[in-house]
PDB file of N, CA and C in Angstrom:
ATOM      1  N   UNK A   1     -33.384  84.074 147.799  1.00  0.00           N
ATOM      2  CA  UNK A   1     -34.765  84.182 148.228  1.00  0.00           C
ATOM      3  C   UNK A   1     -35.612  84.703 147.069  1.00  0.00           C
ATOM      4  N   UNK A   2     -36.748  83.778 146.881  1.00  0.00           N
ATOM      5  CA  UNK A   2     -37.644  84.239 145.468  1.00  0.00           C
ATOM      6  C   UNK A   2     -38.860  84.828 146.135  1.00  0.00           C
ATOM      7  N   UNK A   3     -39.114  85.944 145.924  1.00  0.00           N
ATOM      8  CA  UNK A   3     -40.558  86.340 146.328  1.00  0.00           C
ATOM      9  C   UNK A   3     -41.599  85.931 144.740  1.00  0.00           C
ATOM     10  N   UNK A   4     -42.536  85.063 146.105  1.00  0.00           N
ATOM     11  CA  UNK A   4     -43.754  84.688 145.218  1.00  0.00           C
ATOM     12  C   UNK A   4     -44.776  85.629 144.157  1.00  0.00           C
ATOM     13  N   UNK A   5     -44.952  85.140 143.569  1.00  0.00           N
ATOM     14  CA  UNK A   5     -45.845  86.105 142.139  1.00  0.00           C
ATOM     15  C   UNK A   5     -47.185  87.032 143.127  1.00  0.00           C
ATOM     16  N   UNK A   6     -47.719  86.081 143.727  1.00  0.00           N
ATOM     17  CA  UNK A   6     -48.891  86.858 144.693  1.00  0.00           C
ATOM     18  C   UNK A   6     -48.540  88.175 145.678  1.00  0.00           C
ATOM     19  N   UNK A   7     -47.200  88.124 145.968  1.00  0.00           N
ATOM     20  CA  UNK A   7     -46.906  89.527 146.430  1.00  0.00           C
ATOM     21  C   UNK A   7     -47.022  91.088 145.740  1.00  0.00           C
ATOM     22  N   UNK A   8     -46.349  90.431 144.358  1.00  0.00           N
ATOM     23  CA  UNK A   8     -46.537  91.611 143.400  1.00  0.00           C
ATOM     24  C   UNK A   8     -47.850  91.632 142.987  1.00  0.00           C
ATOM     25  N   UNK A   9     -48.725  90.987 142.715  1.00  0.00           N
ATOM     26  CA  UNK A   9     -50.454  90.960 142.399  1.00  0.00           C
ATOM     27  C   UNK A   9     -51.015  91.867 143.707  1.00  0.00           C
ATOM     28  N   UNK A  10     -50.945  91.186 144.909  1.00  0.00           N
ATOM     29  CA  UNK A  10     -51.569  91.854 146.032  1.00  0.00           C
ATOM     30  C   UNK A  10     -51.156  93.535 146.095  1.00  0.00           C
ATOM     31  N   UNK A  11     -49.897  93.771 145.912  1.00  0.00           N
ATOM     32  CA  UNK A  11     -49.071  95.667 145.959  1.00  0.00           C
ATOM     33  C   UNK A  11     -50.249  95.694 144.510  1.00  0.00           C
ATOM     34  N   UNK A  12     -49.920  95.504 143.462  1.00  0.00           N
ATOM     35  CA  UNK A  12     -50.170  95.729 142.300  1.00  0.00           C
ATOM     36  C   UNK A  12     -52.093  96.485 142.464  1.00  0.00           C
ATOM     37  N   UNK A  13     -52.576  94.934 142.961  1.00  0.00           N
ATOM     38  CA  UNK A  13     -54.196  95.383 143.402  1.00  0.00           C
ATOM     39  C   UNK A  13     -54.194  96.681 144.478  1.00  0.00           C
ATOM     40  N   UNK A  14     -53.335  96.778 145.731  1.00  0.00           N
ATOM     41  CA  UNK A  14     -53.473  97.592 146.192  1.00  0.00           C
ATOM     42  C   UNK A  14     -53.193  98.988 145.817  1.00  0.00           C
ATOM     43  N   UNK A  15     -52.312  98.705 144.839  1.00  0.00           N
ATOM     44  CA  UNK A  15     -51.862 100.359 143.810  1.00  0.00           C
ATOM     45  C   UNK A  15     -53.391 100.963 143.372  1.00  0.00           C
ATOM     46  N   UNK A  16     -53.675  99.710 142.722  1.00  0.00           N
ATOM     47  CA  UNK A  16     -54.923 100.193 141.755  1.00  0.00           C
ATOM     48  C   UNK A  16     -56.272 100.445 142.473  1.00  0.00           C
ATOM     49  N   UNK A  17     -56.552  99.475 143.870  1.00  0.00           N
ATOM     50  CA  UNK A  17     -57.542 100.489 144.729  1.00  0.00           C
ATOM     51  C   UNK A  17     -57.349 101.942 144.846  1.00  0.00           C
ATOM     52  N   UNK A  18     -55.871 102.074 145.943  1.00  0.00           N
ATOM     53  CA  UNK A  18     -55.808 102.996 146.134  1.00  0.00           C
ATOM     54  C   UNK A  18     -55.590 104.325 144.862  1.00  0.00           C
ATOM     55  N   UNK A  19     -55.700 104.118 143.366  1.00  0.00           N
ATOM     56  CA  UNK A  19     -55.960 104.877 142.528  1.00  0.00           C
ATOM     57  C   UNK A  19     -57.384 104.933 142.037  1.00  0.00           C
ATOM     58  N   UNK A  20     -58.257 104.319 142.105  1.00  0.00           N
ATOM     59  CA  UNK A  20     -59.537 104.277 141.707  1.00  0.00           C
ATOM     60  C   UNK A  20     -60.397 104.954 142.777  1.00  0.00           C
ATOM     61  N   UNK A  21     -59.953 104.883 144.289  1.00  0.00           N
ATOM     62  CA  UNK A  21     -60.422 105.962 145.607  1.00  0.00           C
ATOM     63  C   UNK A  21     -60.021 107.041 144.752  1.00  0.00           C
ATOM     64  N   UNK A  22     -58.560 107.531 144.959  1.00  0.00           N
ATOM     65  CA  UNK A  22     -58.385 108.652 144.865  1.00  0.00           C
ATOM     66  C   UNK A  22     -59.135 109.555 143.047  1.00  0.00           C
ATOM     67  N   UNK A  23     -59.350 108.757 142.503  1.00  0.00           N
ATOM     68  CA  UNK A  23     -60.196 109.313 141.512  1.00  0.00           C
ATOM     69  C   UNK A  23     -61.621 109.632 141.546  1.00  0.00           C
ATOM     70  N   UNK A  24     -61.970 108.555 142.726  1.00  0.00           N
ATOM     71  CA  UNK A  24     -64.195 108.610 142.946  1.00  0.00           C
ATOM     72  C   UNK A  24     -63.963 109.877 143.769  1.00  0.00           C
ATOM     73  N   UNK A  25     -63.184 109.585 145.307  1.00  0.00           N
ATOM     74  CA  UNK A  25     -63.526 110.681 145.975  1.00  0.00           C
ATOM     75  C   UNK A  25     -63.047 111.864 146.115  1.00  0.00           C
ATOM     76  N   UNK A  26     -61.749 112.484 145.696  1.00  0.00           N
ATOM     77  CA  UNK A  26     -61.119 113.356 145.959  1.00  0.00           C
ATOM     78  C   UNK A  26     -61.485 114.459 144.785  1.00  0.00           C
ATOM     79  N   UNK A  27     -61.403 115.775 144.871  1.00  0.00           N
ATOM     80  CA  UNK A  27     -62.407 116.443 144.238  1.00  0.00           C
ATOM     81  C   UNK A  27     -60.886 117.626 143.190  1.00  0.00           C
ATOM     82  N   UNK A  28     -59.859 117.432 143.975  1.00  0.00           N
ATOM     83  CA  UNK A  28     -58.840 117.947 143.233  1.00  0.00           C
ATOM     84  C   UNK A  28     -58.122 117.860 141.931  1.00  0.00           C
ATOM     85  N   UNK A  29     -57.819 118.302 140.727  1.00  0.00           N
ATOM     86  CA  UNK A  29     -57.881 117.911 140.031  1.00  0.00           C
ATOM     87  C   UNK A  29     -56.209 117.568 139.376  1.00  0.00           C
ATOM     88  N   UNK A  30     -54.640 117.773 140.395  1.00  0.00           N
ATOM     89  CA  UNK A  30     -53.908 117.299 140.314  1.00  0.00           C
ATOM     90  C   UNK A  30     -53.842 116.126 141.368  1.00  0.00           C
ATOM     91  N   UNK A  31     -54.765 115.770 142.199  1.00  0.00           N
ATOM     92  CA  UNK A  31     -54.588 114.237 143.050  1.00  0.00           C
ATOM     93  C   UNK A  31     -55.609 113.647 141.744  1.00  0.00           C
ATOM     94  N   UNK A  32     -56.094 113.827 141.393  1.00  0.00           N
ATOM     95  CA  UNK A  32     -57.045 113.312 140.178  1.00  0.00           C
ATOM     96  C   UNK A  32     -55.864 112.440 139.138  1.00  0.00           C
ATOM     97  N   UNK A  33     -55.176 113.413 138.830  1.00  0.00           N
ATOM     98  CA  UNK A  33     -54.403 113.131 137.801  1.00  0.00           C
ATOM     99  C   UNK A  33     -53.327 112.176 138.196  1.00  0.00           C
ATOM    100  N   UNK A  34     -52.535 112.517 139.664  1.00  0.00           N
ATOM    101  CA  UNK A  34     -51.872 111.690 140.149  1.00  0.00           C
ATOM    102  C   UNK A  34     -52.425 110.064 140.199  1.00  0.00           C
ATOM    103  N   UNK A  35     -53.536 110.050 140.794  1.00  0.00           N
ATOM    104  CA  UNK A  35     -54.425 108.595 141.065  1.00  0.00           C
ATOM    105  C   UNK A  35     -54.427 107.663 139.991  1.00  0.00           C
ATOM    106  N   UNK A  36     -54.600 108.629 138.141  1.00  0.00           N
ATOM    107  CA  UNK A  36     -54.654 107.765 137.096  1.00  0.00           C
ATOM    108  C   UNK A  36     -53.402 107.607 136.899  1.00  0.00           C
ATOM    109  N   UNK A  37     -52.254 108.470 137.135  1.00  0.00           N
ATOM    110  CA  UNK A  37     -50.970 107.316 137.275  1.00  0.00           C
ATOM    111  C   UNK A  37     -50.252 106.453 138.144  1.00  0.00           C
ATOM    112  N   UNK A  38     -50.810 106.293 139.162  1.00  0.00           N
ATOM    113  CA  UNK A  38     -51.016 105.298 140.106  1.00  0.00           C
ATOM    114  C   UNK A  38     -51.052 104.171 139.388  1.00  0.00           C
ATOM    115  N   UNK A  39     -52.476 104.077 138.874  1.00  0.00           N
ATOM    116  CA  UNK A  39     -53.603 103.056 138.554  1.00  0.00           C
ATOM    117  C   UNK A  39     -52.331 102.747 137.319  1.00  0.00           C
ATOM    118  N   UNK A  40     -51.948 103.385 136.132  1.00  0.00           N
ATOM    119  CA  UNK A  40     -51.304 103.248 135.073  1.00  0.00           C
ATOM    120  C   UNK A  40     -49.909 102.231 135.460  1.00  0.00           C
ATOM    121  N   UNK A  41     -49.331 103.032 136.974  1.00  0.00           N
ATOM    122  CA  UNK A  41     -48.145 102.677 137.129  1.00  0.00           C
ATOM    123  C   UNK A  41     -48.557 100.380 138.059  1.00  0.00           C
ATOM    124  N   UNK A  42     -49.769 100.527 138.448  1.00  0.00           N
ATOM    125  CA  UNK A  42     -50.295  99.429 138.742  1.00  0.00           C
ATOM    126  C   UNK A  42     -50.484  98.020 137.656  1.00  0.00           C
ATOM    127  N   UNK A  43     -50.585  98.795 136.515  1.00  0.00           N
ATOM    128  CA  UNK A  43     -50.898  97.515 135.722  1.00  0.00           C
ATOM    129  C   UNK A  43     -49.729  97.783 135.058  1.00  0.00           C
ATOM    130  N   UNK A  44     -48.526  98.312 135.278  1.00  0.00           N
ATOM    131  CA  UNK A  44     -47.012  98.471 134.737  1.00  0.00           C
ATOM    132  C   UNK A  44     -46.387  97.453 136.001  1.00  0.00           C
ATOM    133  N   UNK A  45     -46.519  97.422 136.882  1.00  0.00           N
ATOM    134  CA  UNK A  45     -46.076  96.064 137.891  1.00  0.00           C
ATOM    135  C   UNK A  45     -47.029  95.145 137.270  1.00  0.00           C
ATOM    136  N   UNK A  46     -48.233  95.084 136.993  1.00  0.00           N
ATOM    137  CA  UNK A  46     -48.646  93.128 136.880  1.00  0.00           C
ATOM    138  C   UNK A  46     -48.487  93.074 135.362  1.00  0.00           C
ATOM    139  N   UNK A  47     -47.953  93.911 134.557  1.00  0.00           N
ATOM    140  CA  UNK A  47     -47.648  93.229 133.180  1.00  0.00           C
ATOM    141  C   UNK A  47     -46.493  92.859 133.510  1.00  0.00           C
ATOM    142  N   UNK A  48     -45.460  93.666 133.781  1.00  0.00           N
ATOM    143  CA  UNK A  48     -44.140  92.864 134.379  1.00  0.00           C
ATOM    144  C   UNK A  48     -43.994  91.710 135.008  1.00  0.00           C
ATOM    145  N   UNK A  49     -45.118  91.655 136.197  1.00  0.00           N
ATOM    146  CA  UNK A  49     -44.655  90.644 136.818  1.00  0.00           C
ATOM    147  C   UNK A  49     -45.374  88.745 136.188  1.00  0.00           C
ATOM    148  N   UNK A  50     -46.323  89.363 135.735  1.00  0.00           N
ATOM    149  CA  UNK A  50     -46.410  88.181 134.645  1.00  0.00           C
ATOM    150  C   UNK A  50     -45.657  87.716 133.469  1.00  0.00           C
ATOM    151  N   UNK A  51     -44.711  88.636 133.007  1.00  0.00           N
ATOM    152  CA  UNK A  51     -43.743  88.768 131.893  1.00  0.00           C
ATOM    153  C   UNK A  51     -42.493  87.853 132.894  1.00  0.00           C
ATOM    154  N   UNK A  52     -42.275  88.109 133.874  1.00  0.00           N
ATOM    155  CA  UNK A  52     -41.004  87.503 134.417  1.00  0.00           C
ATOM    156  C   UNK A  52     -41.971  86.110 134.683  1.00  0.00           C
ATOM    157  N   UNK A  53     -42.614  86.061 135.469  1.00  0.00           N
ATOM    158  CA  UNK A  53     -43.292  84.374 135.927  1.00  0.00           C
ATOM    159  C   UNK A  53     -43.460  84.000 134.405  1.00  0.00           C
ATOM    160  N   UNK A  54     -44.193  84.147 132.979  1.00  0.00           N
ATOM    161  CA  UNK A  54     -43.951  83.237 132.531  1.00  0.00           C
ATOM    162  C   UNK A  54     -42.862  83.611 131.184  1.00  0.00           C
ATOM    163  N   UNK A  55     -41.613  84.284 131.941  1.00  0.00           N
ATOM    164  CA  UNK A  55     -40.284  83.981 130.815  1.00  0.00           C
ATOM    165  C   UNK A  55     -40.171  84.973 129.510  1.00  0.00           C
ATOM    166  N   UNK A  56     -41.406  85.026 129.345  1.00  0.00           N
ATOM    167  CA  UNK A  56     -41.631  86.052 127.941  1.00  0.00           C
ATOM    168  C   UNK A  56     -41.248  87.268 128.264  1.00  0.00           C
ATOM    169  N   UNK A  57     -40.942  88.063 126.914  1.00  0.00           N
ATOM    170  CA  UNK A  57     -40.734  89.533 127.146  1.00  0.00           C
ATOM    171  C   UNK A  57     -41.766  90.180 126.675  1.00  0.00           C
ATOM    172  N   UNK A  58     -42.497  89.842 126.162  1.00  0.00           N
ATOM    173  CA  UNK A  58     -43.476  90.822 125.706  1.00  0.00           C
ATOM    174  C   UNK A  58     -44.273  91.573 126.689  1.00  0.00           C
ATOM    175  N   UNK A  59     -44.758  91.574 127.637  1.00  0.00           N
ATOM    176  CA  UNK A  59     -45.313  92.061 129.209  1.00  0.00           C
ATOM    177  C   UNK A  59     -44.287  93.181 129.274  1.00  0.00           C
ATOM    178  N   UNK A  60     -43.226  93.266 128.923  1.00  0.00           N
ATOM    179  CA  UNK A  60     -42.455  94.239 129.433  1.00  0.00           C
ATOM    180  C   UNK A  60     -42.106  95.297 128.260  1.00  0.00           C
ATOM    181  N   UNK A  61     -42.029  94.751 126.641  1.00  0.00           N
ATOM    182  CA  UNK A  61     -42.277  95.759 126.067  1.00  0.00           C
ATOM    183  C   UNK A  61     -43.750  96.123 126.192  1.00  0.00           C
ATOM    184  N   UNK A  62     -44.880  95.965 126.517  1.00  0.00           N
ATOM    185  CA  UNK A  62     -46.050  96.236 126.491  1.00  0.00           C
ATOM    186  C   UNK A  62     -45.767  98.088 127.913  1.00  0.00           C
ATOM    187  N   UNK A  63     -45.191  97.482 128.636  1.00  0.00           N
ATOM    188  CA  UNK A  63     -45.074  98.248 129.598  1.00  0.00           C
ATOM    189  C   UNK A  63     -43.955  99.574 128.860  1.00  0.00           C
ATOM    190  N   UNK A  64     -42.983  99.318 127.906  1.00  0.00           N
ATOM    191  CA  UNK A  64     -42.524 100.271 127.233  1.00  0.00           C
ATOM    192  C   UNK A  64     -43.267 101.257 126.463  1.00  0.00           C
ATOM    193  N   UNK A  65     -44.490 100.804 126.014  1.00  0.00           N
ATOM    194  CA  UNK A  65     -45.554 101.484 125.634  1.00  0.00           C
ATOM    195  C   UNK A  65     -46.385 102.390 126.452  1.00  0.00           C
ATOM    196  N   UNK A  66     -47.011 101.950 127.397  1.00  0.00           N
ATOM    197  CA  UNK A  66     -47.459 102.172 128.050  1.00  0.00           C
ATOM    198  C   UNK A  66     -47.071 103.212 128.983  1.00  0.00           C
ATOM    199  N   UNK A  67     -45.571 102.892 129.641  1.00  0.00           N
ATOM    200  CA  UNK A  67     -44.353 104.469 129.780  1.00  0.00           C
ATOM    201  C   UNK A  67     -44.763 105.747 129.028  1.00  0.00           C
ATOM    202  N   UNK A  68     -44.625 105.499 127.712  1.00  0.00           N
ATOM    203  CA  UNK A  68     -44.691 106.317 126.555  1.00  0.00           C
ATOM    204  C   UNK A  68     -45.841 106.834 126.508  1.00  0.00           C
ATOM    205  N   UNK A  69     -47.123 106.164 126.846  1.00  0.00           N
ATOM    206  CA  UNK A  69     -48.262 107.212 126.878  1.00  0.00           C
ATOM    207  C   UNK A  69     -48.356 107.776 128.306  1.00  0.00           C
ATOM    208  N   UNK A  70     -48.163 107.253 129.023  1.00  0.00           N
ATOM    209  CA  UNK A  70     -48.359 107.782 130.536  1.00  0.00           C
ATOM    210  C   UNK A  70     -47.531 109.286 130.464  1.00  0.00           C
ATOM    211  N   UNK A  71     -45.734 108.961 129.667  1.00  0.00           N
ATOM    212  CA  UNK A  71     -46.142 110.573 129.511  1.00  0.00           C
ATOM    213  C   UNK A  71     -46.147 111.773 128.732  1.00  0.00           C
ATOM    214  N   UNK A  72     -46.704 110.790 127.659  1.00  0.00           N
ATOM    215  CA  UNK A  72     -47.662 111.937 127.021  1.00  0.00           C
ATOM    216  C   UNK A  72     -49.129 112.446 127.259  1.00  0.00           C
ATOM    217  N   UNK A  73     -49.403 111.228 128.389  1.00  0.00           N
ATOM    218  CA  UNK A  73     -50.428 111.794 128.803  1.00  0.00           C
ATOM    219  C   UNK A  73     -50.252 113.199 130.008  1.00  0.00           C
ATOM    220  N   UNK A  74     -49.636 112.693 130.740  1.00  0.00           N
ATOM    221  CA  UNK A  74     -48.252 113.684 131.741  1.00  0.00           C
ATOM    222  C   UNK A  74     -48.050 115.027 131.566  1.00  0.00           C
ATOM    223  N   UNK A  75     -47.655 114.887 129.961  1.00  0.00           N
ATOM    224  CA  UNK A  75     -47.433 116.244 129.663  1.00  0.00           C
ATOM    225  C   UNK A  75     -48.172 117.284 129.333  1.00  0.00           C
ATOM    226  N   UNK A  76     -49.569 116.519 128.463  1.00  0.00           N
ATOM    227  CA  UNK A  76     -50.946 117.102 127.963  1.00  0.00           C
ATOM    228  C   UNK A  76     -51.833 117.205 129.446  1.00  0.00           C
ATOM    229  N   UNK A  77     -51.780 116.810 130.396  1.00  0.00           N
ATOM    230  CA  UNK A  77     -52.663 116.739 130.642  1.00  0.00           C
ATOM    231  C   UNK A  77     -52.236 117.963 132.209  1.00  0.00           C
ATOM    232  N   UNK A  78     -51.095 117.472 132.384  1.00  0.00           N
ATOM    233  CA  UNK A  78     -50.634 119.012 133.031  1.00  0.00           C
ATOM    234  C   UNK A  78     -51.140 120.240 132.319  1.00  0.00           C
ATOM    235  N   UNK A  79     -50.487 120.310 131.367  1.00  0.00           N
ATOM    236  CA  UNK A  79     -50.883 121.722 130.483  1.00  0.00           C
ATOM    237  C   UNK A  79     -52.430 121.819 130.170  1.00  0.00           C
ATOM    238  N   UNK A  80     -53.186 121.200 130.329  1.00  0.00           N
ATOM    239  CA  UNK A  80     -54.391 121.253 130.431  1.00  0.00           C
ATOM    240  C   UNK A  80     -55.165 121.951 131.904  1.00  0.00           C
ATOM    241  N   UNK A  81     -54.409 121.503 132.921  1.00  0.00           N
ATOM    242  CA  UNK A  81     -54.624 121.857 134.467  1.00  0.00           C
ATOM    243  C   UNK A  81     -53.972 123.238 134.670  1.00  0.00           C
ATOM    244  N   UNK A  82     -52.698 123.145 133.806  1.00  0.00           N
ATOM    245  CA  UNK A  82     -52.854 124.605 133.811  1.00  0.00           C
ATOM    246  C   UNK A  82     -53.431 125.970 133.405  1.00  0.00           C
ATOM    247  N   UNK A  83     -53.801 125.036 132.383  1.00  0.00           N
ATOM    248  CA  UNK A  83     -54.382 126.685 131.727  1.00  0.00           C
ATOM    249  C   UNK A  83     -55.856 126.700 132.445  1.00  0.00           C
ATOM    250  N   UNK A  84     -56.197 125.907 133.262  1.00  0.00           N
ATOM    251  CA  UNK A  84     -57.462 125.988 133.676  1.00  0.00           C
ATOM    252  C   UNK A  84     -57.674 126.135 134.562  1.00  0.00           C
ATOM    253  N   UNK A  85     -56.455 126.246 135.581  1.00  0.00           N
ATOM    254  CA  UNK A  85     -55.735 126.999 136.842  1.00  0.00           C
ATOM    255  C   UNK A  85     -55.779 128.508 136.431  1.00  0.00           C
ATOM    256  N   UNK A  86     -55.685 128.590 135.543  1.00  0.00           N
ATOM    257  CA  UNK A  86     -54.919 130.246 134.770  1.00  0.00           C
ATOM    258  C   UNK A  86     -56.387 130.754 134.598  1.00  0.00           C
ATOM    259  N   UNK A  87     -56.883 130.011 133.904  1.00  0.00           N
ATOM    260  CA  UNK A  87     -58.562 130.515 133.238  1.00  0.00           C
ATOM    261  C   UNK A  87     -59.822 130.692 134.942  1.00  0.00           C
ATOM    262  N   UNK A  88     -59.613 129.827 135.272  1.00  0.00           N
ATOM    263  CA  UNK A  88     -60.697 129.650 137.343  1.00  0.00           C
ATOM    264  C   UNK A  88     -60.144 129.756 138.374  1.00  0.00           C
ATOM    265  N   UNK A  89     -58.449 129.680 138.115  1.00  0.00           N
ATOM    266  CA  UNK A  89     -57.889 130.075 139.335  1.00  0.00           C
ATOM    267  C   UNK A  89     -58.679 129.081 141.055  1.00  0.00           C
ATOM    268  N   UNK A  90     -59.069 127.948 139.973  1.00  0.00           N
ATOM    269  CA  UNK A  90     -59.003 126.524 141.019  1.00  0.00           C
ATOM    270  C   UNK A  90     -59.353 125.173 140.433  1.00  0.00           C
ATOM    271  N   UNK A  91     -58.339 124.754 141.530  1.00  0.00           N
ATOM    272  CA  UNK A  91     -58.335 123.012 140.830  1.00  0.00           C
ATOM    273  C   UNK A  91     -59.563 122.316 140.968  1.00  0.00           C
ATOM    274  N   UNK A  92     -60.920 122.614 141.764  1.00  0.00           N
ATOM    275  CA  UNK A  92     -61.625 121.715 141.944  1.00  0.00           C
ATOM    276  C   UNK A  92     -62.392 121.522 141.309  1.00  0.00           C
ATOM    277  N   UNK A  93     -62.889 120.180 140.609  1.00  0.00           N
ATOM    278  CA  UNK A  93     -63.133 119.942 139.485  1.00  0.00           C
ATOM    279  C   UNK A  93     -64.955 120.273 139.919  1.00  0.00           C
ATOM    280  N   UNK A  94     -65.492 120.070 140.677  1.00  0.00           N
ATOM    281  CA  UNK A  94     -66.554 120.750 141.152  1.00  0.00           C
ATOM    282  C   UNK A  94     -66.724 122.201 140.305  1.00  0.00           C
ATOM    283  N   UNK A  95     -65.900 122.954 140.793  1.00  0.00           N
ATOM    284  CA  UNK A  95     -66.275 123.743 139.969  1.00  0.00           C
ATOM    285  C   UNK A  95     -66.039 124.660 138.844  1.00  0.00           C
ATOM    286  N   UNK A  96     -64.920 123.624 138.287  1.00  0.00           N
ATOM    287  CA  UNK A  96     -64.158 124.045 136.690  1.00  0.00           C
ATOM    288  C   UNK A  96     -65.685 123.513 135.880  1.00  0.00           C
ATOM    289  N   UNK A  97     -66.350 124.185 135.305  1.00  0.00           N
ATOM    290  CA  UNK A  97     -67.716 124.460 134.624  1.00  0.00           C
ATOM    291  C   UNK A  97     -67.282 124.925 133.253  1.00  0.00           C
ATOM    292  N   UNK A  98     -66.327 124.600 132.352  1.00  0.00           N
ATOM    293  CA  UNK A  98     -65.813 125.883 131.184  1.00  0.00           C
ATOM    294  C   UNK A  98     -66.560 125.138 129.726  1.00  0.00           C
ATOM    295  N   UNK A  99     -67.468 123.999 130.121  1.00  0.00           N
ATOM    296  CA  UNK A  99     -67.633 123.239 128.925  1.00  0.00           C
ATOM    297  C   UNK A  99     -69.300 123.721 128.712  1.00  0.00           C
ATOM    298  N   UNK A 100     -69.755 124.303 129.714  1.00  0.00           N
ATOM    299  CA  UNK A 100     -71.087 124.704 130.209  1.00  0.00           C
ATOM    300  C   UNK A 100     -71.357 126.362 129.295  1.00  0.00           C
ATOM    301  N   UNK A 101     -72.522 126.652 128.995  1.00  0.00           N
ATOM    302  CA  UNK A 101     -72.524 128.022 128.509  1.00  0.00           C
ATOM    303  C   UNK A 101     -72.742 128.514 129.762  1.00  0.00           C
TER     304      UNK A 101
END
Protein backbone atom coordinates (compact mmCIF):
# COMPACT_ATOMS: atom_id res chain seq x y z
CA UNK A 1 0.00 0.00 0.00
CA UNK A 2 1.54 3.46 -1.26
CA UNK A 3 0.24 6.44 0.49
CA UNK A 4 -0.23 9.29 -1.93
CA UNK A 5 2.18 12.46 -1.87
CA UNK A 6 -1.02 14.74 -0.91
CA UNK A 7 -1.30 13.10 2.45
CA UNK A 8 2.06 14.15 3.56
CA UNK A 9 1.48 17.89 2.00
CA UNK A 10 -2.01 18.11 3.74
CA UNK A 11 -0.20 16.80 7.72
CA UNK A 12 2.76 18.87 6.49
CA UNK A 13 0.30 22.19 5.83
CA UNK A 14 -1.49 21.29 8.86
CA UNK A 15 1.87 21.18 11.01
CA UNK A 16 2.66 24.55 9.73
CA UNK A 17 -0.88 26.21 10.46
CA UNK A 18 -0.99 24.84 13.53
CA UNK A 19 2.67 26.49 14.19
CA UNK A 20 2.05 29.87 12.78
CA UNK A 21 -1.41 30.01 15.38
CA UNK A 22 0.58 29.03 18.03
CA UNK A 23 3.16 31.82 17.34
CA UNK A 24 0.32 34.93 16.44
CA UNK A 25 -1.73 33.98 19.41
CA UNK A 26 -0.27 32.44 22.32
CA UNK A 27 1.56 34.91 24.48
CA UNK A 28 4.05 32.28 26.19
CA UNK A 29 7.29 32.30 25.36
CA UNK A 30 8.25 28.39 25.53
CA UNK A 31 4.82 27.46 23.36
CA UNK A 32 6.38 30.31 21.22
CA UNK A 33 9.41 28.50 20.78
CA UNK A 34 7.81 25.12 20.55
CA UNK A 35 5.39 26.43 17.49
CA UNK A 36 8.73 27.56 15.48
CA UNK A 37 9.73 23.99 15.73
CA UNK A 38 6.67 22.71 14.68
CA UNK A 39 6.68 24.97 11.68
CA UNK A 40 10.69 23.89 11.19
CA UNK A 41 9.77 20.24 11.80
CA UNK A 42 6.81 20.94 8.88
CA UNK A 43 8.91 21.87 6.07
CA UNK A 44 11.37 18.80 7.32
CA UNK A 45 8.26 16.42 6.17
CA UNK A 46 7.62 18.34 2.68
CA UNK A 47 11.36 18.49 1.83
CA UNK A 48 11.39 14.81 2.43
CA UNK A 49 8.48 14.03 0.99
CA UNK A 50 9.29 15.64 -2.27
CA UNK A 51 12.85 14.11 -2.10
CA UNK A 52 11.20 10.54 -2.07
CA UNK A 53 8.32 11.42 -4.94
CA UNK A 54 10.92 12.71 -7.13
CA UNK A 55 13.91 10.00 -6.34
CA UNK A 56 16.54 12.59 -5.48
CA UNK A 57 18.38 12.87 -2.30
CA UNK A 58 19.04 16.14 -1.98
CA UNK A 59 15.51 17.16 -0.07
CA UNK A 60 16.79 15.01 2.52
CA UNK A 61 20.26 16.19 2.96
CA UNK A 62 18.69 19.68 2.91
CA UNK A 63 16.66 18.41 5.89
CA UNK A 64 20.15 17.24 7.51
CA UNK A 65 20.85 20.81 7.66
CA UNK A 66 18.15 22.06 8.72
CA UNK A 67 18.17 19.28 11.91
CA UNK A 68 21.42 20.98 12.62
CA UNK A 69 20.10 24.42 12.96
CA UNK A 70 16.87 23.61 14.58
CA UNK A 71 19.21 22.57 17.26
CA UNK A 72 21.27 25.03 17.54
CA UNK A 73 18.66 27.04 17.48
CA UNK A 74 17.17 24.68 20.50
CA UNK A 75 19.93 25.16 22.42
CA UNK A 76 20.47 29.11 22.13
CA UNK A 77 17.36 29.84 22.31
CA UNK A 78 16.40 27.87 25.50
CA UNK A 79 19.26 29.52 27.23
CA UNK A 80 18.00 32.65 26.19
CA UNK A 81 14.38 31.88 27.93
CA UNK A 82 16.22 31.13 30.61
CA UNK A 83 18.07 33.66 31.68
CA UNK A 84 15.08 35.78 31.10
CA UNK A 85 13.02 33.54 33.29
CA UNK A 86 15.93 34.20 35.85
CA UNK A 87 16.14 38.07 35.04
CA UNK A 88 11.47 38.66 35.10
CA UNK A 89 10.72 35.61 36.57
CA UNK A 90 7.98 35.25 33.55
CA UNK A 91 7.58 33.79 30.31
CA UNK A 92 5.13 36.19 28.88
CA UNK A 93 6.45 37.83 26.22
CA UNK A 94 3.94 40.72 26.91
CA UNK A 95 5.80 41.56 29.41
CA UNK A 96 9.58 40.61 29.06
CA UNK A 97 10.34 44.60 28.24
CA UNK A 98 14.45 44.18 28.86
CA UNK A 99 15.28 45.83 25.40
CA UNK A 100 13.26 49.03 26.58
CA UNK A 101 15.08 51.68 28.95
Amino acid sequence: MIIPIEYYLILSAFMFIVGVTGVLIRRNAIIIFMSVELMLNSANLTLVTFSSYLGDSIGQLFVFFVMTVAAAEAAVGLAIIIAMFRNKTTLNVDEINILKW
